[in-house]
Structures are given as C-alpha cells and as structure tokens.
PDB file of N, CA and C in Angstrom:
ATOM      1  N   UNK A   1     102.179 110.661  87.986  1.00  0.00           N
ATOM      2  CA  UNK A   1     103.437 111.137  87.468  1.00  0.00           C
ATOM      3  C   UNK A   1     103.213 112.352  86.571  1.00  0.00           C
ATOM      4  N   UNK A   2     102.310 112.558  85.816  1.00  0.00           N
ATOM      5  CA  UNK A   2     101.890 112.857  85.131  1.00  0.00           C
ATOM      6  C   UNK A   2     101.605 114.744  85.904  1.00  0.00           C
ATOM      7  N   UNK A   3     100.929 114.654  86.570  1.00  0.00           N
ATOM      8  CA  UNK A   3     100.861 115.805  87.695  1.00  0.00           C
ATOM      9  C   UNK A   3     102.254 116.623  88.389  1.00  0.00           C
ATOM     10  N   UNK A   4     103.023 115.202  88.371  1.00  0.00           N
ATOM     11  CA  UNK A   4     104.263 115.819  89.096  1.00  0.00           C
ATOM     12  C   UNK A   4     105.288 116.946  87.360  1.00  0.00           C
ATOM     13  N   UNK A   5     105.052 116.058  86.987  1.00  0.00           N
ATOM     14  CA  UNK A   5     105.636 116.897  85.435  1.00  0.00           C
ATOM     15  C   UNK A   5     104.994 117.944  85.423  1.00  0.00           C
ATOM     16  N   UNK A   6     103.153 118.001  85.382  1.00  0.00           N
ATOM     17  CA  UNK A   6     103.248 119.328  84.713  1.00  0.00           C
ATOM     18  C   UNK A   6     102.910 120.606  85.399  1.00  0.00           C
ATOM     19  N   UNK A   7     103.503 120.098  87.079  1.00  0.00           N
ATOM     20  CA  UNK A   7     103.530 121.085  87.621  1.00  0.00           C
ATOM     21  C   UNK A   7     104.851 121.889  87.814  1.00  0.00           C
ATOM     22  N   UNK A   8     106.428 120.666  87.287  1.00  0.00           N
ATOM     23  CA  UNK A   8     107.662 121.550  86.857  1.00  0.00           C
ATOM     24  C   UNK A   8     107.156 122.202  85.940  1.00  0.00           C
ATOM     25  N   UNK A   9     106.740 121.530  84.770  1.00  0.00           N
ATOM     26  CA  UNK A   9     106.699 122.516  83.648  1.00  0.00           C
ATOM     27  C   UNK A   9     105.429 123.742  83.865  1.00  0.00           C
ATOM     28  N   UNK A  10     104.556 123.844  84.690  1.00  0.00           N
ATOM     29  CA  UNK A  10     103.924 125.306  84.631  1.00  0.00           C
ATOM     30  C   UNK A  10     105.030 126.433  85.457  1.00  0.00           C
ATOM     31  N   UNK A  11     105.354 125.609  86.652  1.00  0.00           N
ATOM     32  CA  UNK A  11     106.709 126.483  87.404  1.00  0.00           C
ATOM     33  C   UNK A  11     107.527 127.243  86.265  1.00  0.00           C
ATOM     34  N   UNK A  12     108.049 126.253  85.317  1.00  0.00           N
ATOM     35  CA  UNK A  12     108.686 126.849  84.449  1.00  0.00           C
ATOM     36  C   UNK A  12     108.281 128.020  83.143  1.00  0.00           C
ATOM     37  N   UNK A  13     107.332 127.648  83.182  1.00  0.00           N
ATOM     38  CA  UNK A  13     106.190 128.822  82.661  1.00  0.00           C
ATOM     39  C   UNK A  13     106.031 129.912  83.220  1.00  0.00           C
ATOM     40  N   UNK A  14     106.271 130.040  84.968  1.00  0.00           N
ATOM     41  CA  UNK A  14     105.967 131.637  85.746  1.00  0.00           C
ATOM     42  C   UNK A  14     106.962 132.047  85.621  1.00  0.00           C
ATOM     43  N   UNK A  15     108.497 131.054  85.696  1.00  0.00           N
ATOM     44  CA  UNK A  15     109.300 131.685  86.165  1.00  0.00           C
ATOM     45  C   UNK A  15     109.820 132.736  84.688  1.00  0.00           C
ATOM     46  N   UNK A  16     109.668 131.878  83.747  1.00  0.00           N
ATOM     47  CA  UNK A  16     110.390 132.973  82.149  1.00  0.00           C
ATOM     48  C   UNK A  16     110.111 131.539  81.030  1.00  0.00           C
ATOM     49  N   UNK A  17     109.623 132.156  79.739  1.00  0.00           N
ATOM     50  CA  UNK A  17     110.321 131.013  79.017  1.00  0.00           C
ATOM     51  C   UNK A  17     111.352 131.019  78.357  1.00  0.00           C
ATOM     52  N   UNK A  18     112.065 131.522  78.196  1.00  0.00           N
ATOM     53  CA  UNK A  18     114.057 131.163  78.356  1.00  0.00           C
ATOM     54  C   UNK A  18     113.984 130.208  79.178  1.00  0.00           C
ATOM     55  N   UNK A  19     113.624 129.989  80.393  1.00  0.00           N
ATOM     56  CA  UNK A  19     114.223 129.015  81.194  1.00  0.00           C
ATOM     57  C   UNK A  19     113.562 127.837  80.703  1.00  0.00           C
ATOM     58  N   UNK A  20     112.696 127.113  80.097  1.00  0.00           N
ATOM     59  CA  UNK A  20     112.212 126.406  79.918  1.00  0.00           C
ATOM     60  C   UNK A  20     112.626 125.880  78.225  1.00  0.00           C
ATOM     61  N   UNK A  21     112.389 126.804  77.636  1.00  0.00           N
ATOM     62  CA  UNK A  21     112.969 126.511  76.165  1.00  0.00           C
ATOM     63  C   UNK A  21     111.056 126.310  75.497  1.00  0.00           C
ATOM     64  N   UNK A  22     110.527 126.811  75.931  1.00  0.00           N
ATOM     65  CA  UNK A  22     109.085 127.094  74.762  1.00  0.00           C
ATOM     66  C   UNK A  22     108.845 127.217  73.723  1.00  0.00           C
ATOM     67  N   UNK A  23     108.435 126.244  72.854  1.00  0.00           N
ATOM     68  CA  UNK A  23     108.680 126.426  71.223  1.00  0.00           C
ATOM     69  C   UNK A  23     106.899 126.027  70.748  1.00  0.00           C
ATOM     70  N   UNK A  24     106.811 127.312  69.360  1.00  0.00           N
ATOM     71  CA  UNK A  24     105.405 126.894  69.204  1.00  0.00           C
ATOM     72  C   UNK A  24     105.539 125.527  68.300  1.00  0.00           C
ATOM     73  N   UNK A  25     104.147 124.938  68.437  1.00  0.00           N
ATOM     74  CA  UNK A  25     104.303 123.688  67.228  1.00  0.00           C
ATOM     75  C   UNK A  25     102.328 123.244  66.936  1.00  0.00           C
ATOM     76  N   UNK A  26     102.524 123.923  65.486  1.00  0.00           N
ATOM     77  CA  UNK A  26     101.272 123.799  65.142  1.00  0.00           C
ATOM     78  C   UNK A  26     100.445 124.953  65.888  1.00  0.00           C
ATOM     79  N   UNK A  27      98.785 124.055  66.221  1.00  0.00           N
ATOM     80  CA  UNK A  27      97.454 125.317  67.166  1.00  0.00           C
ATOM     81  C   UNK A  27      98.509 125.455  68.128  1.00  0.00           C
ATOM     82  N   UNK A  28      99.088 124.775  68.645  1.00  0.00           N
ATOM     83  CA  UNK A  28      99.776 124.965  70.480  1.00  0.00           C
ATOM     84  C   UNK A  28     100.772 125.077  70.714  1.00  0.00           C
ATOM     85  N   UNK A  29     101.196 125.344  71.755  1.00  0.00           N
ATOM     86  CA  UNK A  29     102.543 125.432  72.319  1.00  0.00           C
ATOM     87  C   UNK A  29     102.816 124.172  73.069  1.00  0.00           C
ATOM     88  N   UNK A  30     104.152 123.518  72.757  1.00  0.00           N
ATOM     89  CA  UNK A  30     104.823 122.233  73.223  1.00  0.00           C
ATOM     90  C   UNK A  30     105.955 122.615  73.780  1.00  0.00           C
ATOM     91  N   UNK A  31     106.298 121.987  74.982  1.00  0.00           N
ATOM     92  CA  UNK A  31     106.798 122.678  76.117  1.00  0.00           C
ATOM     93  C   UNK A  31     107.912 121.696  76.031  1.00  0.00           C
ATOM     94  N   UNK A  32     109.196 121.703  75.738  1.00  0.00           N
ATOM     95  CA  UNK A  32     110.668 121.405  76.221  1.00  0.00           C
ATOM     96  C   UNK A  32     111.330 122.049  77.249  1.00  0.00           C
ATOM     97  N   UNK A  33     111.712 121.532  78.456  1.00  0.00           N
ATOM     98  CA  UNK A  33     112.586 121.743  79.414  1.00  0.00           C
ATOM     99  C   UNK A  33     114.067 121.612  78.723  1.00  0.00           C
ATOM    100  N   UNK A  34     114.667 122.529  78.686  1.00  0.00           N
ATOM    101  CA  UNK A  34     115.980 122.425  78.486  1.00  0.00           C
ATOM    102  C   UNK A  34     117.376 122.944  79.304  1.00  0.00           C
ATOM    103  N   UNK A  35     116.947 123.902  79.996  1.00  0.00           N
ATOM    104  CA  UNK A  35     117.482 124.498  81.306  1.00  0.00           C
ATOM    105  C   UNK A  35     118.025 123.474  82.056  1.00  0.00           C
ATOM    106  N   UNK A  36     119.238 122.549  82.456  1.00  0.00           N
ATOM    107  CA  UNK A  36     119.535 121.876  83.511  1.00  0.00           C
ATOM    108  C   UNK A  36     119.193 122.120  84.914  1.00  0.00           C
ATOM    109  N   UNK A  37     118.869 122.998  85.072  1.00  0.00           N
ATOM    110  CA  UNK A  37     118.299 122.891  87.057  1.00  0.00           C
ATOM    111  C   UNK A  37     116.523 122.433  86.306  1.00  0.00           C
ATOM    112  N   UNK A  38     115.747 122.591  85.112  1.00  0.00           N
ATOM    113  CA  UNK A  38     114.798 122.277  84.943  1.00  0.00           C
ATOM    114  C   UNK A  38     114.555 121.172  84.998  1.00  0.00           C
ATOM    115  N   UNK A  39     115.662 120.314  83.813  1.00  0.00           N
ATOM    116  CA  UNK A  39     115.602 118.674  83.641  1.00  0.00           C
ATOM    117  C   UNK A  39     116.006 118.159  84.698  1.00  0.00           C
ATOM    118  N   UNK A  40     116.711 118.523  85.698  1.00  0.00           N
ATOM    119  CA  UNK A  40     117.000 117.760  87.008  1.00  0.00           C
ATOM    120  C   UNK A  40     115.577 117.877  87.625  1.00  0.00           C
ATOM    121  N   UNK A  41     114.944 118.700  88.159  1.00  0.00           N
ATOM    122  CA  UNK A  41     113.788 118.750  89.201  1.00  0.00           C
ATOM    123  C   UNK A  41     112.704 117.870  88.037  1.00  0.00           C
ATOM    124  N   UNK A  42     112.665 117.766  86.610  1.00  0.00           N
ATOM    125  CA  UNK A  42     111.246 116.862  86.227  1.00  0.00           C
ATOM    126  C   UNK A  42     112.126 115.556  85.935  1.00  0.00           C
ATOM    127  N   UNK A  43     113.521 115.576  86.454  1.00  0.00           N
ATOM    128  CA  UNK A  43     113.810 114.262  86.885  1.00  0.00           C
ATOM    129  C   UNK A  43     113.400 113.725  88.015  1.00  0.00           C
ATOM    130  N   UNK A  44     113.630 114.321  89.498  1.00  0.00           N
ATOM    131  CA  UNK A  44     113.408 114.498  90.859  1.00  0.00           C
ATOM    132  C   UNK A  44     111.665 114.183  90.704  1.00  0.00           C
ATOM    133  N   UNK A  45     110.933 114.886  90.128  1.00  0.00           N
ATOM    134  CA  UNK A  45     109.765 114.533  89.812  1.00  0.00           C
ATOM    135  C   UNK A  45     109.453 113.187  89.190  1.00  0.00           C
ATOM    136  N   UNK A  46     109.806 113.267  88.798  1.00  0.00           N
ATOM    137  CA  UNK A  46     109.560 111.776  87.919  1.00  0.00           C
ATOM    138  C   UNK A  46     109.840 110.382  88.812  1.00  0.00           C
ATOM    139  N   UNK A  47     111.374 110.289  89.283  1.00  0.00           N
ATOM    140  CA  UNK A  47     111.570 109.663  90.202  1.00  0.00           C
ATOM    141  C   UNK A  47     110.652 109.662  91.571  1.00  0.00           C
ATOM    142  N   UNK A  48     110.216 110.525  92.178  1.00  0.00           N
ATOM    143  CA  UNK A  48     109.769 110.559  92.936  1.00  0.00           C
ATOM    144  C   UNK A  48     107.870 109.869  92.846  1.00  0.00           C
ATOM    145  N   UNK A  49     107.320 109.967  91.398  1.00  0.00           N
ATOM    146  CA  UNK A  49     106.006 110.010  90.993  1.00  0.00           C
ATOM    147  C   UNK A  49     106.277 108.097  91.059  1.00  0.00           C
ATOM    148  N   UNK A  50     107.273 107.836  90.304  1.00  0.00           N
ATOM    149  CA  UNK A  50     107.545 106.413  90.373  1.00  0.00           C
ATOM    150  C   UNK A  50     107.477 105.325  91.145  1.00  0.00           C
ATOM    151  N   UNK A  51     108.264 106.264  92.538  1.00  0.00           N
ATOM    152  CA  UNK A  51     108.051 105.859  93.860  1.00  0.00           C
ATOM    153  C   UNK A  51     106.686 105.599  94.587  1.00  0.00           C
ATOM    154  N   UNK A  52     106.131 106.715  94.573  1.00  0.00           N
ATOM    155  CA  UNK A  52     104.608 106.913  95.294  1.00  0.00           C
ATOM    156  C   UNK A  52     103.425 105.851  94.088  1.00  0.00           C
ATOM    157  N   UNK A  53     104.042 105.840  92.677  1.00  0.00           N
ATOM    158  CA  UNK A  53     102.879 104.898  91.871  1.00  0.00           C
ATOM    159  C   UNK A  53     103.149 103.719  92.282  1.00  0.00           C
ATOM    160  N   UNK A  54     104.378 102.996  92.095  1.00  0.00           N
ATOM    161  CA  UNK A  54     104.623 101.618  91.864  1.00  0.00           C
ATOM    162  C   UNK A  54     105.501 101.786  93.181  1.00  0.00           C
ATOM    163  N   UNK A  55     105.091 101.057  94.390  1.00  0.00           N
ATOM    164  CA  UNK A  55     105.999 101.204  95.125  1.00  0.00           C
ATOM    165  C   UNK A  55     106.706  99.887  95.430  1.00  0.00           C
ATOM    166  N   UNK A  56     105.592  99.065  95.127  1.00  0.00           N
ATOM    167  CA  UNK A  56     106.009  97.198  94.765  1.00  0.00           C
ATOM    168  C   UNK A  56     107.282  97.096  94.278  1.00  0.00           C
ATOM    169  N   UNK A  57     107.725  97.896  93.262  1.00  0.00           N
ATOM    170  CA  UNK A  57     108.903  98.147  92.652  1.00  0.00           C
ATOM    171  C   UNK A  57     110.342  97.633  92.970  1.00  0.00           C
ATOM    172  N   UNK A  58     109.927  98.859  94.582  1.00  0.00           N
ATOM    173  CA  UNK A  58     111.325  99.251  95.163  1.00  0.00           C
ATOM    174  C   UNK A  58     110.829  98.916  96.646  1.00  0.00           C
ATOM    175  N   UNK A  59     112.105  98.791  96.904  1.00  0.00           N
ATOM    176  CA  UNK A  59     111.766  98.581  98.477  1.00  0.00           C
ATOM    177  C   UNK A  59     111.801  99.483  99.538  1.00  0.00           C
ATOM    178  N   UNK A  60     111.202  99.302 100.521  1.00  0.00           N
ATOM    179  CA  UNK A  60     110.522 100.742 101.254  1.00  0.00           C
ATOM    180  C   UNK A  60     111.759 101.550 101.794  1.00  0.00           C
ATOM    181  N   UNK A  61     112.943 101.415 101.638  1.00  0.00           N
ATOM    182  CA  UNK A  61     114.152 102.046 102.030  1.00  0.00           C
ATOM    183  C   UNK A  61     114.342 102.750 100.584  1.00  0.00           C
ATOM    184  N   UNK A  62     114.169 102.064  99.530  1.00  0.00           N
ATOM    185  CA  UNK A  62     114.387 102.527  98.242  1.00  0.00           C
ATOM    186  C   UNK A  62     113.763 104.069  97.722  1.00  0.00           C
ATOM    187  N   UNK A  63     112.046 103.604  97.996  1.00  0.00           N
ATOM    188  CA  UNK A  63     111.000 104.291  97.890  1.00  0.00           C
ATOM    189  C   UNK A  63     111.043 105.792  98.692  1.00  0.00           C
ATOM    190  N   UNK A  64     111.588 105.619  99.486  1.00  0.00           N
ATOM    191  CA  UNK A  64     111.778 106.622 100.637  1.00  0.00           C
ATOM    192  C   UNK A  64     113.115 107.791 100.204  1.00  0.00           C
ATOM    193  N   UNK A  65     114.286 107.064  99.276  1.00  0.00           N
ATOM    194  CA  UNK A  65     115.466 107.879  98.881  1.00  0.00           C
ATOM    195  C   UNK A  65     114.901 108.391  97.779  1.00  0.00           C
ATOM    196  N   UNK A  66     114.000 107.582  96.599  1.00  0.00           N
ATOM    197  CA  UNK A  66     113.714 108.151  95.522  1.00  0.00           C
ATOM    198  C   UNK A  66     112.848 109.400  95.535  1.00  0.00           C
ATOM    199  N   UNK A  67     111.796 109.506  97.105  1.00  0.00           N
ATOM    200  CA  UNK A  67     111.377 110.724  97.080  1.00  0.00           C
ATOM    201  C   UNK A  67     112.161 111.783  98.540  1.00  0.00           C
ATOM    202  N   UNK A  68     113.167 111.644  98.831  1.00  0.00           N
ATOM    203  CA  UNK A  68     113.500 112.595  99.874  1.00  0.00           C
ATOM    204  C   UNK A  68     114.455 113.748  98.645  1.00  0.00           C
ATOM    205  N   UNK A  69     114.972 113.722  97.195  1.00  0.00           N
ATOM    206  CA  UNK A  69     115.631 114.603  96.787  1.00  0.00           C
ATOM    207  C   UNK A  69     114.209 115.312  96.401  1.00  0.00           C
ATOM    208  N   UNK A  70     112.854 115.036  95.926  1.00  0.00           N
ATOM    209  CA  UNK A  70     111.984 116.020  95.328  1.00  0.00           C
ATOM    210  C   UNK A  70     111.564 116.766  96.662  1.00  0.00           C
ATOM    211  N   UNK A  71     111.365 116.260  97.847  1.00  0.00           N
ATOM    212  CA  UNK A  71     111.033 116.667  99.014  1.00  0.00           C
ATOM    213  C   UNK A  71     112.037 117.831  99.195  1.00  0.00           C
ATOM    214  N   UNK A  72     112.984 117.640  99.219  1.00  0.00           N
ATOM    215  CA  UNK A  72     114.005 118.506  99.515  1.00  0.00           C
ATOM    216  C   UNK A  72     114.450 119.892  98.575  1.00  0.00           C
ATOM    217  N   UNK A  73     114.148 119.372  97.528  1.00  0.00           N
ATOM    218  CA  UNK A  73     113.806 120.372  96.154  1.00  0.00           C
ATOM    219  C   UNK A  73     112.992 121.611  96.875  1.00  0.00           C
ATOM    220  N   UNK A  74     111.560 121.060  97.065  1.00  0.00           N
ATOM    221  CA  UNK A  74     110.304 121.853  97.067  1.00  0.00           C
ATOM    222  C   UNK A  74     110.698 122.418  98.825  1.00  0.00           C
ATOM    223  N   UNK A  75     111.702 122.188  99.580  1.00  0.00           N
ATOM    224  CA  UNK A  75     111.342 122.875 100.826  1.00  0.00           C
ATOM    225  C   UNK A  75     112.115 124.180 101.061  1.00  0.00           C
TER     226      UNK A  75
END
C-alpha cells in the first residue's frame, strides 16, 4: 500500500507543488495531498493496495471493483 501512495504522491511532485500542497516541516519536506483529483487517486490507490494485500477481506467480485477504478485511473 505503501508503494501505491508514494507513487501518487511523487506524480504529484512532477506534476507542480501547488497541486499537491507541499509544506516544509523541520530537516524535510512532508507531503499533504490536498488537490481533490489528488485525494481521490491516493484514495483509488489505497483502495486498490487493500484489495491486492488482504484479499481474504473481500470477496473476489469485491476485490476485482476495488481495483478496476485505479486500473482505469492509470490507463
């Protein structure tokens, strides 16, 4: 899951940080998504990371809807 996040949030890093909402804090920079098309896709991400970790979860019709919106995102 973890991968699927912080590959929205580097996306959001090429694309501008306005779109992301980048704020320094402390040695580093800590990265808030605040952009709504942002927080939707590291939702889509998230959901989707959920699916593919724990799939015991949900059931394989389930598993399959939770990742066809990130699929569909990225095509």
């Amino acid at each position: 899951m973890q991968a699927a996040l912080g590959a929205v949030e580097q996306r959001a890093r090429e694309v501008d940080n306005d779109a992301g909402g980048e704020y320094y804090s402390g040695c580093y920079f800590v990265y808030e998504l605040t952009d709504p098309h942002w927080l939707t896709a590291s939702s889509l991400a998230t959901q989707a990371a959920e699916a593919l970790a724990v799939p015991e979860l949900f059931a394989k019709e389930g598993c399959v809807e939770r990742i066809r919106p990130w699929r569909e995102l990225l095509a």
